[in-house]
Each structure stands twice: as structure tokens, then as C-alpha cells.
PDB file of N, CA and C in Angstrom:
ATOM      1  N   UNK A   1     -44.527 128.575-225.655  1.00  0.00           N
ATOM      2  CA  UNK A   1     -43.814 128.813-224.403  1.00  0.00           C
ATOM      3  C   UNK A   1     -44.736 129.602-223.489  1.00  0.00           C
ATOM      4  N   UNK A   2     -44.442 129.706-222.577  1.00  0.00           N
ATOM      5  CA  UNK A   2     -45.217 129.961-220.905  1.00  0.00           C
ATOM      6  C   UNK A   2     -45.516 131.707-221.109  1.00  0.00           C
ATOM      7  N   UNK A   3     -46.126 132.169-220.690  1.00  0.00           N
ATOM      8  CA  UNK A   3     -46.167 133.619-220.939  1.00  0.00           C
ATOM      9  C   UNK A   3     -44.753 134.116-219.799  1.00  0.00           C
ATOM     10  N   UNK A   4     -44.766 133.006-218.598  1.00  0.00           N
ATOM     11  CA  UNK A   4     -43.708 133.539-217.877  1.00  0.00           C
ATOM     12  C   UNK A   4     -42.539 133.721-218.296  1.00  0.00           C
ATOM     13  N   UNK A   5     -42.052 132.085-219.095  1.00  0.00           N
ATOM     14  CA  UNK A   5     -40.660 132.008-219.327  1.00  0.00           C
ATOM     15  C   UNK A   5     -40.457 133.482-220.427  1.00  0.00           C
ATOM     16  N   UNK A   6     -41.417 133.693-221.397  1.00  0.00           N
ATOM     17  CA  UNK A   6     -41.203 134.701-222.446  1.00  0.00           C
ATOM     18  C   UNK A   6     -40.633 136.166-221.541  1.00  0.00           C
ATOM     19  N   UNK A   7     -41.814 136.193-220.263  1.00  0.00           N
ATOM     20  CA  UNK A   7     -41.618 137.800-220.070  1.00  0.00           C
ATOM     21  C   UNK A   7     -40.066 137.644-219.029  1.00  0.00           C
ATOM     22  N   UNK A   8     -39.811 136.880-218.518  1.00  0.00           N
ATOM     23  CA  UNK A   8     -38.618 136.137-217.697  1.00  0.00           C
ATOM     24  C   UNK A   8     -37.463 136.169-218.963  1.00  0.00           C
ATOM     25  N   UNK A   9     -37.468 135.850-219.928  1.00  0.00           N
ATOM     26  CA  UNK A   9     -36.507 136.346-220.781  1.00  0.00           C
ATOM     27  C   UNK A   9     -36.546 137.536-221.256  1.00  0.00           C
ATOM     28  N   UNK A  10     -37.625 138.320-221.312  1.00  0.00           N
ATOM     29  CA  UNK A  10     -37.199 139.720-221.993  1.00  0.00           C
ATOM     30  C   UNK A  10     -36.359 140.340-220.819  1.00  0.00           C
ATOM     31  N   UNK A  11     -36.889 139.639-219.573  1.00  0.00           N
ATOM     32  CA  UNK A  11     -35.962 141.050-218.081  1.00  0.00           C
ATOM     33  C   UNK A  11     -33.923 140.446-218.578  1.00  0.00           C
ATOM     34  N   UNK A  12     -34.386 138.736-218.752  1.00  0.00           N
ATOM     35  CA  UNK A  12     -32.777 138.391-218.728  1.00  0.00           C
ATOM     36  C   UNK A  12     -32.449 139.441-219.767  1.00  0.00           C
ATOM     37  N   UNK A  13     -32.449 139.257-221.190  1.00  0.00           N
ATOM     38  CA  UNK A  13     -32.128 140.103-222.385  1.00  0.00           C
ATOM     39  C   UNK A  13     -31.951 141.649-221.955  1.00  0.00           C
ATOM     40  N   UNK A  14     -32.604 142.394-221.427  1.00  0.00           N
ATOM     41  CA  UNK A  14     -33.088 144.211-220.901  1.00  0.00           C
ATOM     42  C   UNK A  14     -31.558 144.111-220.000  1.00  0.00           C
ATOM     43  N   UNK A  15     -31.349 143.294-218.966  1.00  0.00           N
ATOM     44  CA  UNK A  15     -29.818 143.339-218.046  1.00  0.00           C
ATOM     45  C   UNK A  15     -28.536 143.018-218.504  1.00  0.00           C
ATOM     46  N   UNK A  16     -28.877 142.338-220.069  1.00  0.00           N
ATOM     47  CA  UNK A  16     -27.457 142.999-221.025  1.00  0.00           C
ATOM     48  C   UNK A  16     -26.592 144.281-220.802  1.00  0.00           C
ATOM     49  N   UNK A  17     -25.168 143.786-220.195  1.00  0.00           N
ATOM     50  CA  UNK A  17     -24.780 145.234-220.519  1.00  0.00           C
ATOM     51  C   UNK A  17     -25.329 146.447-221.996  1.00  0.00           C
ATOM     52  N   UNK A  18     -25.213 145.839-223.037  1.00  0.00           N
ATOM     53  CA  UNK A  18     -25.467 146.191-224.351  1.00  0.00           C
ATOM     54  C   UNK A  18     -26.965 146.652-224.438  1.00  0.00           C
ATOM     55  N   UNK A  19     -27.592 146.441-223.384  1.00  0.00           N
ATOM     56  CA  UNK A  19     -28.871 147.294-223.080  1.00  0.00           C
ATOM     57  C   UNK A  19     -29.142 147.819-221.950  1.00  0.00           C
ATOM     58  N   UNK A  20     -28.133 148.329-221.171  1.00  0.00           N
ATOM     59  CA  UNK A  20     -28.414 149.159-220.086  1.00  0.00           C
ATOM     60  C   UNK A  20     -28.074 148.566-218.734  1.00  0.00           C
ATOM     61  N   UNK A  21     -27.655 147.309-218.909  1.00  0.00           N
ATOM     62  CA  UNK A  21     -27.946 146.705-217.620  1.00  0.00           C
ATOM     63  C   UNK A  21     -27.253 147.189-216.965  1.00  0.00           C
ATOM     64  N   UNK A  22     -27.458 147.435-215.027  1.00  0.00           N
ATOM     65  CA  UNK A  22     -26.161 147.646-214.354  1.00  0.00           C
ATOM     66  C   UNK A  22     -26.105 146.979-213.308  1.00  0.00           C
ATOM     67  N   UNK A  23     -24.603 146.566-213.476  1.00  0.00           N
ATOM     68  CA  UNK A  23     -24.598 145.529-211.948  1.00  0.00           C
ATOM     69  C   UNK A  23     -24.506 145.989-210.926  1.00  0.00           C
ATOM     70  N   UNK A  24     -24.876 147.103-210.475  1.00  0.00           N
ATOM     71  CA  UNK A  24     -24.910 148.179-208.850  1.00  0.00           C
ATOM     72  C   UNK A  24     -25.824 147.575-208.726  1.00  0.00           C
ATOM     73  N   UNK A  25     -27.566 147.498-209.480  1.00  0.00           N
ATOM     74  CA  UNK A  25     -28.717 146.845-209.131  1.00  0.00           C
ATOM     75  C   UNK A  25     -29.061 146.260-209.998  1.00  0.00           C
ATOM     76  N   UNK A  26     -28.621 145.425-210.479  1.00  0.00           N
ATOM     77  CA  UNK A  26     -29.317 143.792-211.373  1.00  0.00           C
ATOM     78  C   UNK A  26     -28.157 143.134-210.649  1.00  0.00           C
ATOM     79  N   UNK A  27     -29.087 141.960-210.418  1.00  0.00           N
ATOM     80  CA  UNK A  27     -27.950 140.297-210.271  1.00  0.00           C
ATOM     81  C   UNK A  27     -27.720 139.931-211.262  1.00  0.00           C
ATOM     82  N   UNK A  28     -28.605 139.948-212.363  1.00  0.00           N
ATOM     83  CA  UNK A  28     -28.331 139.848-214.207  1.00  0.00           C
ATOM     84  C   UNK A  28     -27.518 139.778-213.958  1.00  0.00           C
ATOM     85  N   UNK A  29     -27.449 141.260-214.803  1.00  0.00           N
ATOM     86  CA  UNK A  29     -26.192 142.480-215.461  1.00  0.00           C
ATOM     87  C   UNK A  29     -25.036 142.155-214.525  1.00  0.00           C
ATOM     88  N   UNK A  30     -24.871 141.755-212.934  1.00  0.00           N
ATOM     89  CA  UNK A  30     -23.713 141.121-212.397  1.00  0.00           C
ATOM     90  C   UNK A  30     -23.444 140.864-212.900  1.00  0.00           C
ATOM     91  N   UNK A  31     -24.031 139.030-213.116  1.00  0.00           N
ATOM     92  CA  UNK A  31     -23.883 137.632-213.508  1.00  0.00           C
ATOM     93  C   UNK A  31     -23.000 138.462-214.882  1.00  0.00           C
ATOM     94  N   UNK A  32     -23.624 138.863-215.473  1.00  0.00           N
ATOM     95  CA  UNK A  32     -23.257 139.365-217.094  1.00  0.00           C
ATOM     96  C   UNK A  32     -21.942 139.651-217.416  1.00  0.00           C
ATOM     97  N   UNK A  33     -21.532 141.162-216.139  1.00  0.00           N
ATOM     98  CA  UNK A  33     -20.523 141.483-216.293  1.00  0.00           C
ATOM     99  C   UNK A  33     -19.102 140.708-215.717  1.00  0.00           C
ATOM    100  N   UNK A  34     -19.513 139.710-214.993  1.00  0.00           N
ATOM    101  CA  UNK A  34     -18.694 138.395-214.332  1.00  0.00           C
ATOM    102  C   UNK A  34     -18.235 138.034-215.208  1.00  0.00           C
ATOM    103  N   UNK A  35     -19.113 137.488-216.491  1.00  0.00           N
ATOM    104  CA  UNK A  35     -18.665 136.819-217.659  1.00  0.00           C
ATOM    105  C   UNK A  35     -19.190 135.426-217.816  1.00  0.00           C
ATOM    106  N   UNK A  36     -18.564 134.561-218.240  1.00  0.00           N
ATOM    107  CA  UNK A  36     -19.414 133.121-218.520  1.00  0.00           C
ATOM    108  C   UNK A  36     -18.921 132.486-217.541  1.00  0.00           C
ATOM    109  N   UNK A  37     -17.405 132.261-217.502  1.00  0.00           N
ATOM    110  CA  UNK A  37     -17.422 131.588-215.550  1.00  0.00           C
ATOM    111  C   UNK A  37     -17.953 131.413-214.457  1.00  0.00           C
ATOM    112  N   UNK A  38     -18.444 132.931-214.507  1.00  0.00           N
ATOM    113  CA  UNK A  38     -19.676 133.134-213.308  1.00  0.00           C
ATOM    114  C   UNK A  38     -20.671 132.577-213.533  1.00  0.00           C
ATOM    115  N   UNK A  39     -21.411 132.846-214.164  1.00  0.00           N
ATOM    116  CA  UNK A  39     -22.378 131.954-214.792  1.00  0.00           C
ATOM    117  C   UNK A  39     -22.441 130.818-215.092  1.00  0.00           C
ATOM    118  N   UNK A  40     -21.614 129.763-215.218  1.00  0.00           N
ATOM    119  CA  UNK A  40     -21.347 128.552-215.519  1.00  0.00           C
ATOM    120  C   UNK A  40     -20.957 128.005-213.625  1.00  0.00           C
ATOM    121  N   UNK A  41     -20.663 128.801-213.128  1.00  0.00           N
ATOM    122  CA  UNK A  41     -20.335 128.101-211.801  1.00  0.00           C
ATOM    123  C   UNK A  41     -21.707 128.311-210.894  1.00  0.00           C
ATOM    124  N   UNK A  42     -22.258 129.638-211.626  1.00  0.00           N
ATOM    125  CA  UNK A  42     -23.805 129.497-210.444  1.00  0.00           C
ATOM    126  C   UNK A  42     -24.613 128.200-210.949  1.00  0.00           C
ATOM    127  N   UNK A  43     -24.704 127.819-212.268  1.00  0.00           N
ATOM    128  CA  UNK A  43     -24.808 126.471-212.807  1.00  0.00           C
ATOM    129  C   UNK A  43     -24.954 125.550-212.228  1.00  0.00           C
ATOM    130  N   UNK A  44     -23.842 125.234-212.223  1.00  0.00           N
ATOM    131  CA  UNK A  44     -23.123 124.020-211.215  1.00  0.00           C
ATOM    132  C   UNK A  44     -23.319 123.969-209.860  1.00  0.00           C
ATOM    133  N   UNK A  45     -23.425 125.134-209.606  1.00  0.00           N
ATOM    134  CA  UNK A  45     -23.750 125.251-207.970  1.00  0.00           C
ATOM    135  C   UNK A  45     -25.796 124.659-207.855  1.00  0.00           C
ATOM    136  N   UNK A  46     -26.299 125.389-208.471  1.00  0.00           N
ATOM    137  CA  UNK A  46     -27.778 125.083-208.527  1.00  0.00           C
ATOM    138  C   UNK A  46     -28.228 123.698-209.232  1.00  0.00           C
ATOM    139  N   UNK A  47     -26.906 123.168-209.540  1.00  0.00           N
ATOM    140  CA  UNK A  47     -27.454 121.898-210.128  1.00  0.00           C
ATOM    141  C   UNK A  47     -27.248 120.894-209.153  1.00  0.00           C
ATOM    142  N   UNK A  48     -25.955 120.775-208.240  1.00  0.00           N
ATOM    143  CA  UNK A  48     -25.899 120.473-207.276  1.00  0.00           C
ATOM    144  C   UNK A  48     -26.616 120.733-206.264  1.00  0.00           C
ATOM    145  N   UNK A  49     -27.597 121.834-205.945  1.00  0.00           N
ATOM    146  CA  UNK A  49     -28.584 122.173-205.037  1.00  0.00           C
ATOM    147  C   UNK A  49     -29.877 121.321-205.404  1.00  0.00           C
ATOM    148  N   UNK A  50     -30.456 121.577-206.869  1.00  0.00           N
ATOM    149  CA  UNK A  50     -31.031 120.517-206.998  1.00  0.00           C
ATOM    150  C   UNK A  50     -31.251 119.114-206.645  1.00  0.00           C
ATOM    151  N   UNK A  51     -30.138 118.459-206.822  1.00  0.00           N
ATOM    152  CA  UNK A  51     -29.926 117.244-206.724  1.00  0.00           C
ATOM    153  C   UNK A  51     -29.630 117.032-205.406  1.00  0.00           C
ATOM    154  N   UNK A  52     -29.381 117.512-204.935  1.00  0.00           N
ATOM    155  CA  UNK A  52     -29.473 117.404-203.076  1.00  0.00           C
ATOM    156  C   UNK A  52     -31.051 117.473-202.739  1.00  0.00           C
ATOM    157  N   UNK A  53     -31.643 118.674-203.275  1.00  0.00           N
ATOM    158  CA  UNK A  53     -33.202 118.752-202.898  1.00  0.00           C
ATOM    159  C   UNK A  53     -34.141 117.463-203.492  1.00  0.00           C
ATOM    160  N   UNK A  54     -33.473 117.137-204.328  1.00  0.00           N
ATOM    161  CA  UNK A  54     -34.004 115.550-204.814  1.00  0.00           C
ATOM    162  C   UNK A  54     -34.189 114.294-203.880  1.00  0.00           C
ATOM    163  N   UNK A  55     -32.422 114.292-202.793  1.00  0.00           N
ATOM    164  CA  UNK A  55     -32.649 113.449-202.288  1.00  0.00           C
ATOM    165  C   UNK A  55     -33.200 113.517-201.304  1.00  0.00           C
ATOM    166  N   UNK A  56     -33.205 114.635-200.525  1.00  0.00           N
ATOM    167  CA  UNK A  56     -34.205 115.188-199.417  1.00  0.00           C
ATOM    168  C   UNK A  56     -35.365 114.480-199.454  1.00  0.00           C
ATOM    169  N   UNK A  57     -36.225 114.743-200.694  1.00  0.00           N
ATOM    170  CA  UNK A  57     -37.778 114.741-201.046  1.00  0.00           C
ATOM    171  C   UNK A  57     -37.536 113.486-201.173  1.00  0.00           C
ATOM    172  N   UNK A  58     -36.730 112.055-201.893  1.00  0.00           N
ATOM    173  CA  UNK A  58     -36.531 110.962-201.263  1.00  0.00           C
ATOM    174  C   UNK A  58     -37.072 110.628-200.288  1.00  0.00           C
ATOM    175  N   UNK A  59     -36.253 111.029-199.474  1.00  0.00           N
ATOM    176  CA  UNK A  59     -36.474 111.056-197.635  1.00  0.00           C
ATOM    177  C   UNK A  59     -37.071 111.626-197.349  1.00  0.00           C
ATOM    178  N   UNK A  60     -38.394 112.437-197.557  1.00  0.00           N
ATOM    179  CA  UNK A  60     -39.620 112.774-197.264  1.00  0.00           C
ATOM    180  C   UNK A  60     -39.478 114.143-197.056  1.00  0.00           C
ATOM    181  N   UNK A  61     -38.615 114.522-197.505  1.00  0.00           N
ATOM    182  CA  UNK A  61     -38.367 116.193-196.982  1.00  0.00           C
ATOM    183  C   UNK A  61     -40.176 117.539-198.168  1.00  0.00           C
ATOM    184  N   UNK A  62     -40.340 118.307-197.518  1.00  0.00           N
ATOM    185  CA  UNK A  62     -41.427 118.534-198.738  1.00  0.00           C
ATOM    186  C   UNK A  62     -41.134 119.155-200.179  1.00  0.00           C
ATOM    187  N   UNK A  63     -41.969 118.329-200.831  1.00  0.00           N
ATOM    188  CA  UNK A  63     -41.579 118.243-202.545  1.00  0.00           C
ATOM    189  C   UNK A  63     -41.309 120.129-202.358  1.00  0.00           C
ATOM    190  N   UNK A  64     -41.853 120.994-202.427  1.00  0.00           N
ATOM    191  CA  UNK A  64     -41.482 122.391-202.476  1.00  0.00           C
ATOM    192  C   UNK A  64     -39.571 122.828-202.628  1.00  0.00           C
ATOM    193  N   UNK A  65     -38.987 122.161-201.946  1.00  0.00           N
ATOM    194  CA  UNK A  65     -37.943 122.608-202.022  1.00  0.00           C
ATOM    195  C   UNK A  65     -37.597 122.321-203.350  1.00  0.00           C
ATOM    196  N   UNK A  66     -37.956 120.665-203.862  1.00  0.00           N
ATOM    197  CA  UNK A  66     -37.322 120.996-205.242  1.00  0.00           C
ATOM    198  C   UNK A  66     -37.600 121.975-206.118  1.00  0.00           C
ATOM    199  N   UNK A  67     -38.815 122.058-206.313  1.00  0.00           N
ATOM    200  CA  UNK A  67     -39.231 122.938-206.874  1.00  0.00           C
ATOM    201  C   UNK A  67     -38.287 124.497-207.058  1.00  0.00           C
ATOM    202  N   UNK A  68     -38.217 124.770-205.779  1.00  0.00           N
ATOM    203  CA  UNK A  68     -37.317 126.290-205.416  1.00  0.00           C
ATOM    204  C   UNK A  68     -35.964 125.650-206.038  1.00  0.00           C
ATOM    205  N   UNK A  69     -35.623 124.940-205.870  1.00  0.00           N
ATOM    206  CA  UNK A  69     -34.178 124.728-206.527  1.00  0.00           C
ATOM    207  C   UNK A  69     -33.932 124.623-208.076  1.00  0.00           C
ATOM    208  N   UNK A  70     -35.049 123.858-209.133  1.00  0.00           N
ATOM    209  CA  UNK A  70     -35.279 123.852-210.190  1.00  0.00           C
ATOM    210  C   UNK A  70     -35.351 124.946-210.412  1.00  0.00           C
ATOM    211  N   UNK A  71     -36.100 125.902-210.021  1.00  0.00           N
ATOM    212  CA  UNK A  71     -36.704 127.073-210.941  1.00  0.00           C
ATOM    213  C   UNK A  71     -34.853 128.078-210.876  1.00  0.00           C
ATOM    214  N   UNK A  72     -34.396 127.832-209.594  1.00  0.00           N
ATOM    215  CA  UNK A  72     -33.354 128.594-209.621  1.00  0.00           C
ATOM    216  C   UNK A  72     -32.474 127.533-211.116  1.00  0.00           C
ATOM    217  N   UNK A  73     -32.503 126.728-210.727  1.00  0.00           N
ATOM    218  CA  UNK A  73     -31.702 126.053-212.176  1.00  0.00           C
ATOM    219  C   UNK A  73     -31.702 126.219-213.340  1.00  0.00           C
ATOM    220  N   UNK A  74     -33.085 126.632-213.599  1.00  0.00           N
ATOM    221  CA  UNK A  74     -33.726 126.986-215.056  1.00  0.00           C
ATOM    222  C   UNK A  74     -33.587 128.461-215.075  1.00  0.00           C
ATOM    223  N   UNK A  75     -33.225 129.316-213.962  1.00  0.00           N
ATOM    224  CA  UNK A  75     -33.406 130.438-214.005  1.00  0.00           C
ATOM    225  C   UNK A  75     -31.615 130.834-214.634  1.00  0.00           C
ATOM    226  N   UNK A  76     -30.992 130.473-213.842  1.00  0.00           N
ATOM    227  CA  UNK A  76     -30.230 130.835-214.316  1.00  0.00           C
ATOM    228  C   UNK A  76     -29.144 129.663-215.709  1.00  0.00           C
ATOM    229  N   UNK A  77     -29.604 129.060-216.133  1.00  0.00           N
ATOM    230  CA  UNK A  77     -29.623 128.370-217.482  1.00  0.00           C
ATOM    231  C   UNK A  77     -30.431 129.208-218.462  1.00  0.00           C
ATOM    232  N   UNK A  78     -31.584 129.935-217.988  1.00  0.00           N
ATOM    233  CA  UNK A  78     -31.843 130.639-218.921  1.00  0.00           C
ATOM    234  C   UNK A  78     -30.725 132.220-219.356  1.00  0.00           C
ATOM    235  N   UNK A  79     -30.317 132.102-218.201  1.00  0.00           N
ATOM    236  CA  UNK A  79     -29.409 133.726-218.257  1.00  0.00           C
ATOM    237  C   UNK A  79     -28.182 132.779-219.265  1.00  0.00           C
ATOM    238  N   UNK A  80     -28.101 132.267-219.374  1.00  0.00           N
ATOM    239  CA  UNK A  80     -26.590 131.440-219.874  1.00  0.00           C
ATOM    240  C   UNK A  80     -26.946 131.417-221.051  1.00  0.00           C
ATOM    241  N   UNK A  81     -28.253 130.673-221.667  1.00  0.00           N
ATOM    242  CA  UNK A  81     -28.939 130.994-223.009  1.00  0.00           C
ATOM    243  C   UNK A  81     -28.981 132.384-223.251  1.00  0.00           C
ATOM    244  N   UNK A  82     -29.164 133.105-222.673  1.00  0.00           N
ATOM    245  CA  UNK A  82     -29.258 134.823-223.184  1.00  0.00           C
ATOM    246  C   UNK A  82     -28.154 135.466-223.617  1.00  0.00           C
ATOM    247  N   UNK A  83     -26.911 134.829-222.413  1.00  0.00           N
ATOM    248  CA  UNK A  83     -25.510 135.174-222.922  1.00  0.00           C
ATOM    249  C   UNK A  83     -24.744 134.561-224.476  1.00  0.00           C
ATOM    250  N   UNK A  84     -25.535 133.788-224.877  1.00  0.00           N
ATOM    251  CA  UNK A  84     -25.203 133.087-226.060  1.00  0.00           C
ATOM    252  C   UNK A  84     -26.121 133.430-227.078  1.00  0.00           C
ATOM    253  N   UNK A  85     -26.962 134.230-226.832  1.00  0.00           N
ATOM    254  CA  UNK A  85     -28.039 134.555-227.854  1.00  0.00           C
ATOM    255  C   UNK A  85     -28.923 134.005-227.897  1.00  0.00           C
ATOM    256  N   UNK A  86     -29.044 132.943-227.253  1.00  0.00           N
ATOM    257  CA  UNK A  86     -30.357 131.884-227.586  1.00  0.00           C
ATOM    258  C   UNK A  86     -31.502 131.824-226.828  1.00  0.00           C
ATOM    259  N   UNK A  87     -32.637 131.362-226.587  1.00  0.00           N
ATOM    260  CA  UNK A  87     -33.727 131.652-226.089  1.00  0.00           C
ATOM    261  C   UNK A  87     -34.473 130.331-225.880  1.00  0.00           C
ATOM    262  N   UNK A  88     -35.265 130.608-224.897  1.00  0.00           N
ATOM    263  CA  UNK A  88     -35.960 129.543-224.218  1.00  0.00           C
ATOM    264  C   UNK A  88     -36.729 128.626-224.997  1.00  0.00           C
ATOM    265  N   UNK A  89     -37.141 129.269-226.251  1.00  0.00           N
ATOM    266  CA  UNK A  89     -38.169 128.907-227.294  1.00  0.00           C
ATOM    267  C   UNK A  89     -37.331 128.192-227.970  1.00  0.00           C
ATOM    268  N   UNK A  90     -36.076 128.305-228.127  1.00  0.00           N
ATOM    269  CA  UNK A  90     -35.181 127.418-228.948  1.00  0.00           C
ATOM    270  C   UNK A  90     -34.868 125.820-228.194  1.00  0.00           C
ATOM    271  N   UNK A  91     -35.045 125.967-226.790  1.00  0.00           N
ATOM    272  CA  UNK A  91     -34.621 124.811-226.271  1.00  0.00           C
ATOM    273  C   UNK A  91     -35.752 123.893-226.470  1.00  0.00           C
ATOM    274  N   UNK A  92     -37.418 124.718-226.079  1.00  0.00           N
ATOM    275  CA  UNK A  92     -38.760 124.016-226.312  1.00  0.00           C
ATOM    276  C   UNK A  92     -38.506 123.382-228.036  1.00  0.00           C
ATOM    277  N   UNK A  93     -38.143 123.956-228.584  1.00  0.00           N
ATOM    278  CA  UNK A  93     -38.226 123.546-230.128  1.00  0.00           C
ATOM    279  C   UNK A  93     -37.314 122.446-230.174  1.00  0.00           C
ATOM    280  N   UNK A  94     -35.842 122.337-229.791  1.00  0.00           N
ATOM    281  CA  UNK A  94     -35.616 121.331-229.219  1.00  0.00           C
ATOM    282  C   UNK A  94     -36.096 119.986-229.149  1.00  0.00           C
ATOM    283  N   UNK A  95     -36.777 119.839-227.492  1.00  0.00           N
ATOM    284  CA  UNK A  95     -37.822 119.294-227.407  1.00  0.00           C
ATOM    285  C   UNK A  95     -38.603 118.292-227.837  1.00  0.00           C
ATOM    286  N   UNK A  96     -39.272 119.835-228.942  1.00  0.00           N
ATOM    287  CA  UNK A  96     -40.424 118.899-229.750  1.00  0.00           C
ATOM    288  C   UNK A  96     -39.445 118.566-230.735  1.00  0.00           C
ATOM    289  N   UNK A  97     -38.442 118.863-231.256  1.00  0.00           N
ATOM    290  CA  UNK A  97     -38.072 117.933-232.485  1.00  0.00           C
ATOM    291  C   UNK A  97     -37.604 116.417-231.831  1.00  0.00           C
ATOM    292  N   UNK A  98     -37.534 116.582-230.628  1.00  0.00           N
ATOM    293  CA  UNK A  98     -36.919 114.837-229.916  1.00  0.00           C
ATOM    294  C   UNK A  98     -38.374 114.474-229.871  1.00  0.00           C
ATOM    295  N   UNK A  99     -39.373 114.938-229.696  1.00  0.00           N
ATOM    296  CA  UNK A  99     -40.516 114.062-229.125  1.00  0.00           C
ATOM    297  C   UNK A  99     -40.698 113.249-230.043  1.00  0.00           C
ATOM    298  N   UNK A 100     -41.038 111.832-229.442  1.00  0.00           N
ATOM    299  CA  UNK A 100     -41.379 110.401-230.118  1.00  0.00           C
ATOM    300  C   UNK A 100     -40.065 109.823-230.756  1.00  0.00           C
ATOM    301  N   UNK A 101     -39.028 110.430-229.990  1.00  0.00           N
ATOM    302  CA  UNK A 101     -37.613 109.577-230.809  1.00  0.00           C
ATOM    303  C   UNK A 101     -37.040 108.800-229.213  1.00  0.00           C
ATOM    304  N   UNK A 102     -36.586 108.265-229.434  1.00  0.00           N
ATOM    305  CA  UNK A 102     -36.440 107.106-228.200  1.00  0.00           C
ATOM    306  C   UNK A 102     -35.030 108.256-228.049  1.00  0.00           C
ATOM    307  N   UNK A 103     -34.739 107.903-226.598  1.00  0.00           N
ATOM    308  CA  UNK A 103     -33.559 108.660-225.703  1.00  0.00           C
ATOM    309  C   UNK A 103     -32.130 107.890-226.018  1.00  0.00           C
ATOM    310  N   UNK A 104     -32.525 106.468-226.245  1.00  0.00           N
ATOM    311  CA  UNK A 104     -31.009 105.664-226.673  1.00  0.00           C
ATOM    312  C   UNK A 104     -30.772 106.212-228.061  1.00  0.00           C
ATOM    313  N   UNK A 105     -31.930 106.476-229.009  1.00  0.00           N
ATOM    314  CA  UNK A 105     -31.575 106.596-230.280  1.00  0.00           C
ATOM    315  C   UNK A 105     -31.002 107.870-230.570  1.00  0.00           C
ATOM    316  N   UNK A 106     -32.014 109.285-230.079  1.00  0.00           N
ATOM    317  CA  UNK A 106     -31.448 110.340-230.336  1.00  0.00           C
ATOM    318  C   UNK A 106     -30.199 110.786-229.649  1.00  0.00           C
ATOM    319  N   UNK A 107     -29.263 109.696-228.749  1.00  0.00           N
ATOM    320  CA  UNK A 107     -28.045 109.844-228.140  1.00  0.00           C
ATOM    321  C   UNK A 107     -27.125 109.636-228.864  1.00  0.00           C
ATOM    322  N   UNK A 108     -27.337 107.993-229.468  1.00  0.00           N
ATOM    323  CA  UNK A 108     -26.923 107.448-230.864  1.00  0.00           C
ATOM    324  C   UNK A 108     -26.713 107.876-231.865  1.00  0.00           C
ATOM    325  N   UNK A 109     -27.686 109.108-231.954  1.00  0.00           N
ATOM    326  CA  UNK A 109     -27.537 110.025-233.206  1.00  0.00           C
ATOM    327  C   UNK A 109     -26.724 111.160-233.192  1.00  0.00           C
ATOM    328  N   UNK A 110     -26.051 111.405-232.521  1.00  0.00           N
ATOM    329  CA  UNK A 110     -25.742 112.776-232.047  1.00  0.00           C
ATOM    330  C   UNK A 110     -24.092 112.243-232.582  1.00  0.00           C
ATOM    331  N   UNK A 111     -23.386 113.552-233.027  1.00  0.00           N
ATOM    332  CA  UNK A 111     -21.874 113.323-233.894  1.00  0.00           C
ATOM    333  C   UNK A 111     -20.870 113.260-232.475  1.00  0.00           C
ATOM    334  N   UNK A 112     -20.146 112.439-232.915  1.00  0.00           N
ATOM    335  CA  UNK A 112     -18.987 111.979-231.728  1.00  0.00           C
ATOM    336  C   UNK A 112     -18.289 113.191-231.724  1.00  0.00           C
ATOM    337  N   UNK A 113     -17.801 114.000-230.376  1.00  0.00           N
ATOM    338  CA  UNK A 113     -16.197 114.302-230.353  1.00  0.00           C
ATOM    339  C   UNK A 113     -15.517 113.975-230.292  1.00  0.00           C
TER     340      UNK A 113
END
């Protein structure tokens, strides 16, 4: 993993309430003390920003914006992983356990609800 995403998760992890965080000055520790709703709706909101900045750059708008919109996407998907315990390195591992498995198959594989 990226030296960024690593040191980018230790700040998410440090704005744990359960480590000090405070939401007077962290957006974290906000997000945190909001709860998972909050967090699940800034989600949704940045995923939808994304995908708008997608079609922009379509239409010639400059690639940069996606960019700014992804990183906010991943940024706060990573705070959502933190709230669950899990870590960025877990999603890369992920990943590599799909690499070289076809996308129909490892969909195929996955247990029904």
C-alpha cells in the first residue's frame, strides 16, 4: 500500500472518539460521532459527485475534477473502513486475491442472499 493511504489511515484511526478525537476540530471525529448514517450518506453523496464528474470529463470538462471527486470517495470510504475496523490494506488484499479471476466468475462465486 501507498505510503499515503497508510499515513491517511493512521490520521482516520487517531480521530476515533476512543482515541481522542474531537469533533469541535476534526471532520473525522464529526463524521465519527454522527455515527454510520452520516457516513454512509457522505458516501452516497461523493459517489454521486463522482459520477457526475465522469460525465463532465465525457464532455470534455478537465479530467482533474474527477480526480478531486474520487479521492474524496476513497477518502471517505476509507473513514467507513476505519469505523468497522478494517483497513485499506485489507481491501488491496482483496484485490490481489481477485487478480486473474474473471469479473463474471468471481460474481458467480460469491454466496446468494
Amino acid at each position: 500500500m501507498s505510503n499515503s493511504l497508510e499515513r491517511l489511515a493512521a490520521v482516520i484511526e487517531s480521530r476515533k472518539p476512543e482515541h481522542g478525537g474531537d469533533p469541535e476540530t476534526s471532520y473525522v471525529a464529526r463524521l465519527f460521532a454522527k455515527g454510520d448514517d452520516a457516513i454512509l450518506k457522505k458516501i452516497g453523496e461523493e459517489a454521486v459527485e463522482t459520477v457526475m464528474a465522469a460525465k463532465d470529463v465525457r464532455a470534455g470538462a478537465d479530467p482533474s475534477k474527477l480526480l478531486y471527486e474520487t479521492a474524496d470517495l476513497w477518502f471517505h470510504s476509507m473513514v467507513l473502513l476505519a469505523r468497522f475496523d478494517l483497513t485499506p490494506q485489507q481491501v488491496i488484499d482483496e484485490l490481489a486475491r481477485r487478480e486473474g479471476v474473471s469479473g463474471i466468475e468471481e460474481k458467480a462465486a460469491r454466496p446468494q442472499e
